[in-house]
Structure formats: structure tokens, C-alpha cells
PDB file of N, CA and C in Angstrom:
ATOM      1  N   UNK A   1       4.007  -6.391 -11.040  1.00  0.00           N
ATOM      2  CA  UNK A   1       3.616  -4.997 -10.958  1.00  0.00           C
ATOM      3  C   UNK A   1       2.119  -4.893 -11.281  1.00  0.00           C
ATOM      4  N   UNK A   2       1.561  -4.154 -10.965  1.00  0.00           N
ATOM      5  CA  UNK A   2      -0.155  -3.791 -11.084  1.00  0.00           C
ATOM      6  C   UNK A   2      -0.333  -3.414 -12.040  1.00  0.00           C
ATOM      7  N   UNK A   3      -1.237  -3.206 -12.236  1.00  0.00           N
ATOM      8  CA  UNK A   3      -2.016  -2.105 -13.366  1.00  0.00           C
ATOM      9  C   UNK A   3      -1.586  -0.664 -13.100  1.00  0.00           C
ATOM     10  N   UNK A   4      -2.226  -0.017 -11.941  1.00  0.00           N
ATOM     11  CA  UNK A   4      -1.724   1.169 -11.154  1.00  0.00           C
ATOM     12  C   UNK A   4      -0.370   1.616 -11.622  1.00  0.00           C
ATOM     13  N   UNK A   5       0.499   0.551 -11.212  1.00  0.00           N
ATOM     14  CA  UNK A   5       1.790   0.998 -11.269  1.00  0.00           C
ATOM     15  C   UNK A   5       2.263   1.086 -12.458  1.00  0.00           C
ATOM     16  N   UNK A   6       2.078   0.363 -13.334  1.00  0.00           N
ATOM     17  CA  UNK A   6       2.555   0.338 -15.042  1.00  0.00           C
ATOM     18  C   UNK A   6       2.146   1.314 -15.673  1.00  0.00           C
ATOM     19  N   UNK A   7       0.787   1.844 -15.445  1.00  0.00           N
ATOM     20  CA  UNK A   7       0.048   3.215 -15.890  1.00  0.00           C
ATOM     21  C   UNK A   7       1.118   4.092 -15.373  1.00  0.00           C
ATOM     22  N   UNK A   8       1.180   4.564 -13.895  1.00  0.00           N
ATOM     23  CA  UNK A   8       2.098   5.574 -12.989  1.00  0.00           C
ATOM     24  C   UNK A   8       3.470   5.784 -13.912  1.00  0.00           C
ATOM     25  N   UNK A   9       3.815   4.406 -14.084  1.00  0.00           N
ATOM     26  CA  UNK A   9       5.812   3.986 -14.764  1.00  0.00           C
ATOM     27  C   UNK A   9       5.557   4.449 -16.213  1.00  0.00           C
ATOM     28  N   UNK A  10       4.618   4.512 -16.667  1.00  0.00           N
ATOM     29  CA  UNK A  10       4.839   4.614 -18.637  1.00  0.00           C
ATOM     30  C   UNK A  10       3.934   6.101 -18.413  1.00  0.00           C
ATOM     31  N   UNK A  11       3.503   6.893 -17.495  1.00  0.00           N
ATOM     32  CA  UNK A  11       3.531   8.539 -17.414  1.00  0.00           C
ATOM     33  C   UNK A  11       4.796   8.830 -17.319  1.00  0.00           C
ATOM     34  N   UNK A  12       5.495   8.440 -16.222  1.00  0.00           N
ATOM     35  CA  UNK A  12       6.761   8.806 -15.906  1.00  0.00           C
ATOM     36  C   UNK A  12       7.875   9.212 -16.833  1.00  0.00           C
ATOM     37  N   UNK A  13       7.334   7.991 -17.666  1.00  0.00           N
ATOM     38  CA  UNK A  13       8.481   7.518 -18.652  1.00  0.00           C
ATOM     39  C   UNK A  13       8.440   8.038 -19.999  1.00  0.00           C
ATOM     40  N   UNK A  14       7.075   8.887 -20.586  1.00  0.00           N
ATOM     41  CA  UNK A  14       6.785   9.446 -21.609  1.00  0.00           C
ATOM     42  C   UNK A  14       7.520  11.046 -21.282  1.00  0.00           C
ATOM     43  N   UNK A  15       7.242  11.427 -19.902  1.00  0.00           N
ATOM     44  CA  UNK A  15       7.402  13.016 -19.907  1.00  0.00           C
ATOM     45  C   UNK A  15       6.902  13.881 -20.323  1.00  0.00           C
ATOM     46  N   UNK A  16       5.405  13.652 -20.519  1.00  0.00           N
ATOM     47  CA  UNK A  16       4.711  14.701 -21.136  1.00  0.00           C
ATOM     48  C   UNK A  16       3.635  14.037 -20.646  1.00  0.00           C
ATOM     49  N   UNK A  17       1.808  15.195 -20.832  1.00  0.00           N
ATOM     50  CA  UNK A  17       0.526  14.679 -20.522  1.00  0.00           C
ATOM     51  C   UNK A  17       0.146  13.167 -21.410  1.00  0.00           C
ATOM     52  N   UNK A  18      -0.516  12.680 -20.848  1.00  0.00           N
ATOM     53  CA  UNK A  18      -0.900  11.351 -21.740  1.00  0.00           C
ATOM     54  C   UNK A  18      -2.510  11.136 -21.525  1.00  0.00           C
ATOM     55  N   UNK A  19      -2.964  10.584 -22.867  1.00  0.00           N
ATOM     56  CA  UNK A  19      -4.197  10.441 -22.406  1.00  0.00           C
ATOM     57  C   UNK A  19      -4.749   8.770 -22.133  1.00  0.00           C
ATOM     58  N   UNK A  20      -5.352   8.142 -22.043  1.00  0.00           N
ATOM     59  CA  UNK A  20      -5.557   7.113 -21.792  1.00  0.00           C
ATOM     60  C   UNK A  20      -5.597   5.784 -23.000  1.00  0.00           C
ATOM     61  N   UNK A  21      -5.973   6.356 -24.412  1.00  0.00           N
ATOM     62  CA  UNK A  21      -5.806   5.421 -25.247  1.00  0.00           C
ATOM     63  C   UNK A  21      -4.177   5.515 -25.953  1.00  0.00           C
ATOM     64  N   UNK A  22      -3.535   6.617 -25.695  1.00  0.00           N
ATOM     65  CA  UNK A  22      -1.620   6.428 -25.710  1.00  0.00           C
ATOM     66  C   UNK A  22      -1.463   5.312 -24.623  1.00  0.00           C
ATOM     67  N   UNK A  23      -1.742   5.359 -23.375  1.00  0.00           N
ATOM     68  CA  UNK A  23      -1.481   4.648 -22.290  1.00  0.00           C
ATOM     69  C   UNK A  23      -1.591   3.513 -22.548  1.00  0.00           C
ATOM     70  N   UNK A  24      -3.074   2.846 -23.151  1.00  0.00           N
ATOM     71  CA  UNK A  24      -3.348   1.676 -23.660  1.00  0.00           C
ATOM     72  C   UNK A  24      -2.299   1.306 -24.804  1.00  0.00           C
ATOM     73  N   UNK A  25      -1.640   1.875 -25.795  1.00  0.00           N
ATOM     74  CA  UNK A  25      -0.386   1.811 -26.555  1.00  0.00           C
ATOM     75  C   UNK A  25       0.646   1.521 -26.130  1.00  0.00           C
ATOM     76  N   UNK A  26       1.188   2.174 -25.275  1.00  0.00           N
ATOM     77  CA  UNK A  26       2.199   2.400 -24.472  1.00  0.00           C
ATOM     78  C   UNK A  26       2.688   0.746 -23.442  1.00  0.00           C
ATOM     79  N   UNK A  27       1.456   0.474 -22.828  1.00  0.00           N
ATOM     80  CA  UNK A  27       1.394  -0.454 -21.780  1.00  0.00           C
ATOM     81  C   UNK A  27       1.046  -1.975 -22.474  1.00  0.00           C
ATOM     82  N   UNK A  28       0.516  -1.767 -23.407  1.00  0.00           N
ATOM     83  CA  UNK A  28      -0.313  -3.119 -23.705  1.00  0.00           C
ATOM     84  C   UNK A  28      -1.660  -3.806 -22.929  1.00  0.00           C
ATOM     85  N   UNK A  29      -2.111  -2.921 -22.118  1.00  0.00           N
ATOM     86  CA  UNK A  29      -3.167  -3.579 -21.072  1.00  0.00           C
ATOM     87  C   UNK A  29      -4.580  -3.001 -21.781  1.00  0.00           C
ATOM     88  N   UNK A  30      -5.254  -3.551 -21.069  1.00  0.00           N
ATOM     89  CA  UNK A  30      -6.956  -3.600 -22.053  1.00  0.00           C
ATOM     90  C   UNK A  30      -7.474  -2.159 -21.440  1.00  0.00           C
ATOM     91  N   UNK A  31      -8.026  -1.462 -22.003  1.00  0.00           N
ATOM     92  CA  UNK A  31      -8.339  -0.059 -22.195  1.00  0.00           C
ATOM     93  C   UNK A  31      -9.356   0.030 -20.551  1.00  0.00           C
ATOM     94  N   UNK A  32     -10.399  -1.033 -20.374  1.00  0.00           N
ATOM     95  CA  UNK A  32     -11.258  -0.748 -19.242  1.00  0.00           C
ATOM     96  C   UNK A  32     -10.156  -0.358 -18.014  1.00  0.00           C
ATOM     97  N   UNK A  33      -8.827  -1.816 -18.032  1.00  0.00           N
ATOM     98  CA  UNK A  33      -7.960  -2.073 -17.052  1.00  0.00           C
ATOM     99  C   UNK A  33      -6.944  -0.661 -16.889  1.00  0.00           C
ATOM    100  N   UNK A  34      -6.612   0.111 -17.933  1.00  0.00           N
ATOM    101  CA  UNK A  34      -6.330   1.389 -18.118  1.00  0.00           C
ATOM    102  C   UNK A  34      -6.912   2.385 -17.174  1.00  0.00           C
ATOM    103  N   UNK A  35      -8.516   2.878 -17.711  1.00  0.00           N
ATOM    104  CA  UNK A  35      -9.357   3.612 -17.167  1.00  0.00           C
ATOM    105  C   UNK A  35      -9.644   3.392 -15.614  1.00  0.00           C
ATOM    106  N   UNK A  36      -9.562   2.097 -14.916  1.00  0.00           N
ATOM    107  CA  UNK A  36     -10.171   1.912 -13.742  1.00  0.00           C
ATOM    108  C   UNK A  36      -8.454   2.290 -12.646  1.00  0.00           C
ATOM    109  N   UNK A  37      -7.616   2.186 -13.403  1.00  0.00           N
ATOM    110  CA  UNK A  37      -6.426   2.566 -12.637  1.00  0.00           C
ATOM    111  C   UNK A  37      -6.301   4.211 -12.878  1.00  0.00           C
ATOM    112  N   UNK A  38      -6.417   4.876 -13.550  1.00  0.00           N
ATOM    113  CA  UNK A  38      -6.543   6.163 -13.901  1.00  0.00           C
ATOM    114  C   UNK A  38      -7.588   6.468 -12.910  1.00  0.00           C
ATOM    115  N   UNK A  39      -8.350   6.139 -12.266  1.00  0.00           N
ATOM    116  CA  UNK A  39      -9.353   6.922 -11.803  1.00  0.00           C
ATOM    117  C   UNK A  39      -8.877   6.396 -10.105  1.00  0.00           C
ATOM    118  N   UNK A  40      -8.457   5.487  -9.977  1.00  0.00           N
ATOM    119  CA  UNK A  40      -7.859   5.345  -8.826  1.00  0.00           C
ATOM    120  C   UNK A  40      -6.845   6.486  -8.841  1.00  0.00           C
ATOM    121  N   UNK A  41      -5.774   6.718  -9.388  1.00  0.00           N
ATOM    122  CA  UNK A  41      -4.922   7.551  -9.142  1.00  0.00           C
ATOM    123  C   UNK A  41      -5.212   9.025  -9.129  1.00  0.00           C
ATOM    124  N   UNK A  42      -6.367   9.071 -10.086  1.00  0.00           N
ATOM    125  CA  UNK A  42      -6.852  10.553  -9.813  1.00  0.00           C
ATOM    126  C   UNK A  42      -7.433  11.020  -8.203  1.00  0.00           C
ATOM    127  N   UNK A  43      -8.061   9.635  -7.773  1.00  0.00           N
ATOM    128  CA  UNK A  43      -8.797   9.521  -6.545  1.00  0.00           C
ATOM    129  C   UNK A  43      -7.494  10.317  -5.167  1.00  0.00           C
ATOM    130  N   UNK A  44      -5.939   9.161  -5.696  1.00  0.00           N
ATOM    131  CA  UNK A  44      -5.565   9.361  -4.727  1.00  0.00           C
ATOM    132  C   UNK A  44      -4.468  10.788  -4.739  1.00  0.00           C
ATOM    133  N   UNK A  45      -4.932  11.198  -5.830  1.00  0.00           N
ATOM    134  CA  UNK A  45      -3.944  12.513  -6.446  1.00  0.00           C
ATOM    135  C   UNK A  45      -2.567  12.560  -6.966  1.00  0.00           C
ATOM    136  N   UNK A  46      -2.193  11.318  -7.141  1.00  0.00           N
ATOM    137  CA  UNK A  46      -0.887  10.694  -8.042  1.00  0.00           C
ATOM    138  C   UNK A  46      -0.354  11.005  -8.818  1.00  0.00           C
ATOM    139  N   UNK A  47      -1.815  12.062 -10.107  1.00  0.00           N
ATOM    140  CA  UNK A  47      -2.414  12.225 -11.724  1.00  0.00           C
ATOM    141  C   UNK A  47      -2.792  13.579 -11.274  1.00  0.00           C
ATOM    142  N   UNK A  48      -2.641  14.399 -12.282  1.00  0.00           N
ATOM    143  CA  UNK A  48      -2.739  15.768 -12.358  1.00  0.00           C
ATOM    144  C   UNK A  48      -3.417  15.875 -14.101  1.00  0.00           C
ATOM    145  N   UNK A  49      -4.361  16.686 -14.257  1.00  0.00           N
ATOM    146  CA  UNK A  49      -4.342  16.876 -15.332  1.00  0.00           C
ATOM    147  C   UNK A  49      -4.033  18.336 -15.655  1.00  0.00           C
ATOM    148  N   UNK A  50      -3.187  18.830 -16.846  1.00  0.00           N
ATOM    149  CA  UNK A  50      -2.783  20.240 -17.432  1.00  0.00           C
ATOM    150  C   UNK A  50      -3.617  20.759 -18.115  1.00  0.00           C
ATOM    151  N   UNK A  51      -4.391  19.491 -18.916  1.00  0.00           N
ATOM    152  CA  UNK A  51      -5.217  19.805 -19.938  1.00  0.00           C
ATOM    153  C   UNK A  51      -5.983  18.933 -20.242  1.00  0.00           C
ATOM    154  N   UNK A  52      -7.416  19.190 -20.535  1.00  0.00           N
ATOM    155  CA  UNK A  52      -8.528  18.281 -20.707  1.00  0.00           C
ATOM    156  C   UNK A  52      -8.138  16.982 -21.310  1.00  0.00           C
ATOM    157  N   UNK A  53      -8.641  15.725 -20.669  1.00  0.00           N
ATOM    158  CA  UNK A  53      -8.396  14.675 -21.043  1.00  0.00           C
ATOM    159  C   UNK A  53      -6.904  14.306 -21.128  1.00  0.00           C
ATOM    160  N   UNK A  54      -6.137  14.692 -20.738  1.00  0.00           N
ATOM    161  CA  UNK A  54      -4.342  14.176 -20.521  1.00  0.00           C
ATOM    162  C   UNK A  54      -4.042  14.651 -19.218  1.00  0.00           C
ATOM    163  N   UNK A  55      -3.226  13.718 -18.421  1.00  0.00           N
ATOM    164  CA  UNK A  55      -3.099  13.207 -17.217  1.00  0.00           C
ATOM    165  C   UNK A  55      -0.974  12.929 -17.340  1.00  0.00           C
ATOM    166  N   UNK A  56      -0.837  13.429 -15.787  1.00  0.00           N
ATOM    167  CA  UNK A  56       0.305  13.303 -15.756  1.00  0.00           C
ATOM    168  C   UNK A  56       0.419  12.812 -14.431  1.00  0.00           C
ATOM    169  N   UNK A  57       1.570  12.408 -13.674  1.00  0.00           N
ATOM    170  CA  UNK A  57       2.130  12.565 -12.182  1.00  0.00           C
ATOM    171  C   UNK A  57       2.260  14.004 -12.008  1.00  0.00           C
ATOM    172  N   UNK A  58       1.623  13.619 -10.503  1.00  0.00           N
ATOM    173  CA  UNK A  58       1.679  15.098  -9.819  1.00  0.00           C
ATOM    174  C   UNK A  58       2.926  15.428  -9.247  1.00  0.00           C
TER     175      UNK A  58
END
């Protein structure tokens, strides 16, 4: 599984906004490898944010 996708699966899987250093908790992956998949998904509209700095599936 990717980066992408493990980020996407542990939003899913929390059920609520998340921000990126929970994510890094959550996943175990290195915080840059975090951020550069987060911004892909924002790119492709995957990620929604509700509220500043926390990110969900759209």
C-alpha cells in the first residue's frame, strides 16, 4: 500500500478531521512522507478540510 493510501485508510478509519501530526501517530510514516501525500490528495480532492489545518475524505 502507498503512502497516499494509508494516509486516505487511517482518515477513514478515525471518523473525524485529522491533522497531519495525529496522522503521523496514527500511521507510523515520517512526517515529510505524511505532508507530501496530503497535498497530493488535496490536489486531487480526496481531502476536504472543515476546519483550519484538519483534513478529512471528501
Amino acid at each position: 500500500m502507498d503512502v497516499k493510501q494509508q494516509v486516505l485508510e487511517a482518515m477513514k478509519a478515525a471518523g473525524e478531521p485529522l491533522n497531519a501530526g495525529r496522522l503521523v501517530e496514527m500511521t507510523g510514516l515520517d512526517r515529510k512522507d505524511v505532508d507530501k501525500a496530503m497535498a497530493e490528495l488535496k490536489k486531487s480532492g480526496e481531502i476536504v478540510s472543515p476546519k483550519r489545518c484538519y483534513w478529512q475524505p471528501s
